[in-house]
C-alpha atoms as a PDB file:
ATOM      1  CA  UNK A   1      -3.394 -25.298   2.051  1.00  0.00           C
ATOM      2  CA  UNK A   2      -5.389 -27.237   4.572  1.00  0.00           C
ATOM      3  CA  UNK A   3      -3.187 -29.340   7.522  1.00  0.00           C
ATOM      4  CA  UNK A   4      -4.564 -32.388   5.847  1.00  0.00           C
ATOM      5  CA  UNK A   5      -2.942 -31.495   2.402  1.00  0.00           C
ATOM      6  CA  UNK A   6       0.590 -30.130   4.265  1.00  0.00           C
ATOM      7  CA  UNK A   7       0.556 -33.842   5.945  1.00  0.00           C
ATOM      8  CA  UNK A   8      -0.293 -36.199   2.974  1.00  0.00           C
ATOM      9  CA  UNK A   9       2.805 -34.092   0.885  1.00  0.00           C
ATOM     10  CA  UNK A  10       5.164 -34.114   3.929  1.00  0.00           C
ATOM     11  CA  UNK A  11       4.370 -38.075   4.066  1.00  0.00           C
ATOM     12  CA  UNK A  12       4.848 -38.269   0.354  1.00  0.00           C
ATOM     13  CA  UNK A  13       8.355 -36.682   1.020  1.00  0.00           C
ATOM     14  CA  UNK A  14      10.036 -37.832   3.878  1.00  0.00           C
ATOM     15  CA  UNK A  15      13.126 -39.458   4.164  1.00  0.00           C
ATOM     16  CA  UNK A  16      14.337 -41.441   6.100  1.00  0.00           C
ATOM     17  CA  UNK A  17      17.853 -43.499   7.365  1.00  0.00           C
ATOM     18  CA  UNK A  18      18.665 -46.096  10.108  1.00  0.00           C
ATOM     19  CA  UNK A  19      22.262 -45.563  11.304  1.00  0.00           C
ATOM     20  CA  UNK A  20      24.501 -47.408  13.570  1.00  0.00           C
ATOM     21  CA  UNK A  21      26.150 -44.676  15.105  1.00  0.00           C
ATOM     22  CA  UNK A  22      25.895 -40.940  15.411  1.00  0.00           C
ATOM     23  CA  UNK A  23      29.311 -40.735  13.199  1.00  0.00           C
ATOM     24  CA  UNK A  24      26.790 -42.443  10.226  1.00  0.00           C
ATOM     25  CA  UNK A  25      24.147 -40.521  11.505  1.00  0.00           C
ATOM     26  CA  UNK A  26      26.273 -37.487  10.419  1.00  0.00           C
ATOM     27  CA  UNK A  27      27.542 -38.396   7.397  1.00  0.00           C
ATOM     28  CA  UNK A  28      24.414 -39.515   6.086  1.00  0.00           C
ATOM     29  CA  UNK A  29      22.472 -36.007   7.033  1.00  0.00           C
ATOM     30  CA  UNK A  30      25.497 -34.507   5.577  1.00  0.00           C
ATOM     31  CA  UNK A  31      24.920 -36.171   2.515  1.00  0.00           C
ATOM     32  CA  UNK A  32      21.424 -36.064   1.950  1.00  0.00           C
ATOM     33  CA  UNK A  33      21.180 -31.858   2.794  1.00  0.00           C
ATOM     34  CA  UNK A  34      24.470 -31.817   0.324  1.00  0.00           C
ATOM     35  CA  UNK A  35      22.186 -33.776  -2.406  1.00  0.00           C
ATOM     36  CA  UNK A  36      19.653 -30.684  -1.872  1.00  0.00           C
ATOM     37  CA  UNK A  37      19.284 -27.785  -3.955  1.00  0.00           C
ATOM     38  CA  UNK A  38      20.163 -24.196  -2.333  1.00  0.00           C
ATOM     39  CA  UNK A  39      16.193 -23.953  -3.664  1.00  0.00           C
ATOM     40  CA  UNK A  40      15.303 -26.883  -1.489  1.00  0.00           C
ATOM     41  CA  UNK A  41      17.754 -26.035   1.675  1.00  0.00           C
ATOM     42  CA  UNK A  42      16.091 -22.487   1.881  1.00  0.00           C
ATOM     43  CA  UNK A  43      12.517 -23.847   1.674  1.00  0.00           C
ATOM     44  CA  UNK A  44      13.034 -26.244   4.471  1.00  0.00           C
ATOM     45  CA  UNK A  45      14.952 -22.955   6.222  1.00  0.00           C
ATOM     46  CA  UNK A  46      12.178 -21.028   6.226  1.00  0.00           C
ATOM     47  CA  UNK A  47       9.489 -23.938   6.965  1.00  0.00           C
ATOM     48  CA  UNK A  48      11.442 -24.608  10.204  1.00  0.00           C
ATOM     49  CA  UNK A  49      10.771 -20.524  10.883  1.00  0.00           C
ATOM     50  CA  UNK A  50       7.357 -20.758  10.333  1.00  0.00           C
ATOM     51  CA  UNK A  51       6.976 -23.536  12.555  1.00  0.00           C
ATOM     52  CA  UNK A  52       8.722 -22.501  15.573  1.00  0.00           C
ATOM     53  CA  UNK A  53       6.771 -19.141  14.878  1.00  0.00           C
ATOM     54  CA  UNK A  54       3.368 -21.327  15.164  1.00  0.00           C
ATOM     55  CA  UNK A  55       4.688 -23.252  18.476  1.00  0.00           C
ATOM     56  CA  UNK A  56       6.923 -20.546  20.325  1.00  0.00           C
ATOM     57  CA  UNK A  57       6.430 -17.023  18.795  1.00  0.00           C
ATOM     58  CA  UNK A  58       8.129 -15.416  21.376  1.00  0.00           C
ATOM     59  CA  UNK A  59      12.052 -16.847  20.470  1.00  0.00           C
ATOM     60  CA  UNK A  60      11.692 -15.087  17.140  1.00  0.00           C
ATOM     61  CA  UNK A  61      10.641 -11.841  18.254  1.00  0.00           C
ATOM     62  CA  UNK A  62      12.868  -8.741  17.352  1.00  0.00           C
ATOM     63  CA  UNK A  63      15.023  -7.168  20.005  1.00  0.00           C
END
């Protein structure tokens, strides 16, 4: 999958919230990663991973 095709389906996807307060802040991430399937939760997981992999591949090294 080309960047261009990752960025048009992350655009397509995102979410977003205005809160007043980090307390609403918190209760609405709470709610929308509780709204998730465990499906969904471990595929944004592992994109995260694969990310910091691409930017900073030295924090996930092995010891």
């Amino acid at each position: 999958m080309t960047i261009k095709e990752r960025s048009r389906i992350r655009r397509q996807k995102i979410t977003g919230h205005l809160s007043h307060g980090y307390a609403e802040a918190d209760d609405w991430d709470l709610e929308f990663w509780l709204k998730q399937t465990p499906q969904d939760r471990l595929s944004a997981l592992v994109a995260i991973r694969n990310d910091i992999k691409k930017v900073n591949p030295e924090r996930l090294k092995e010891s």
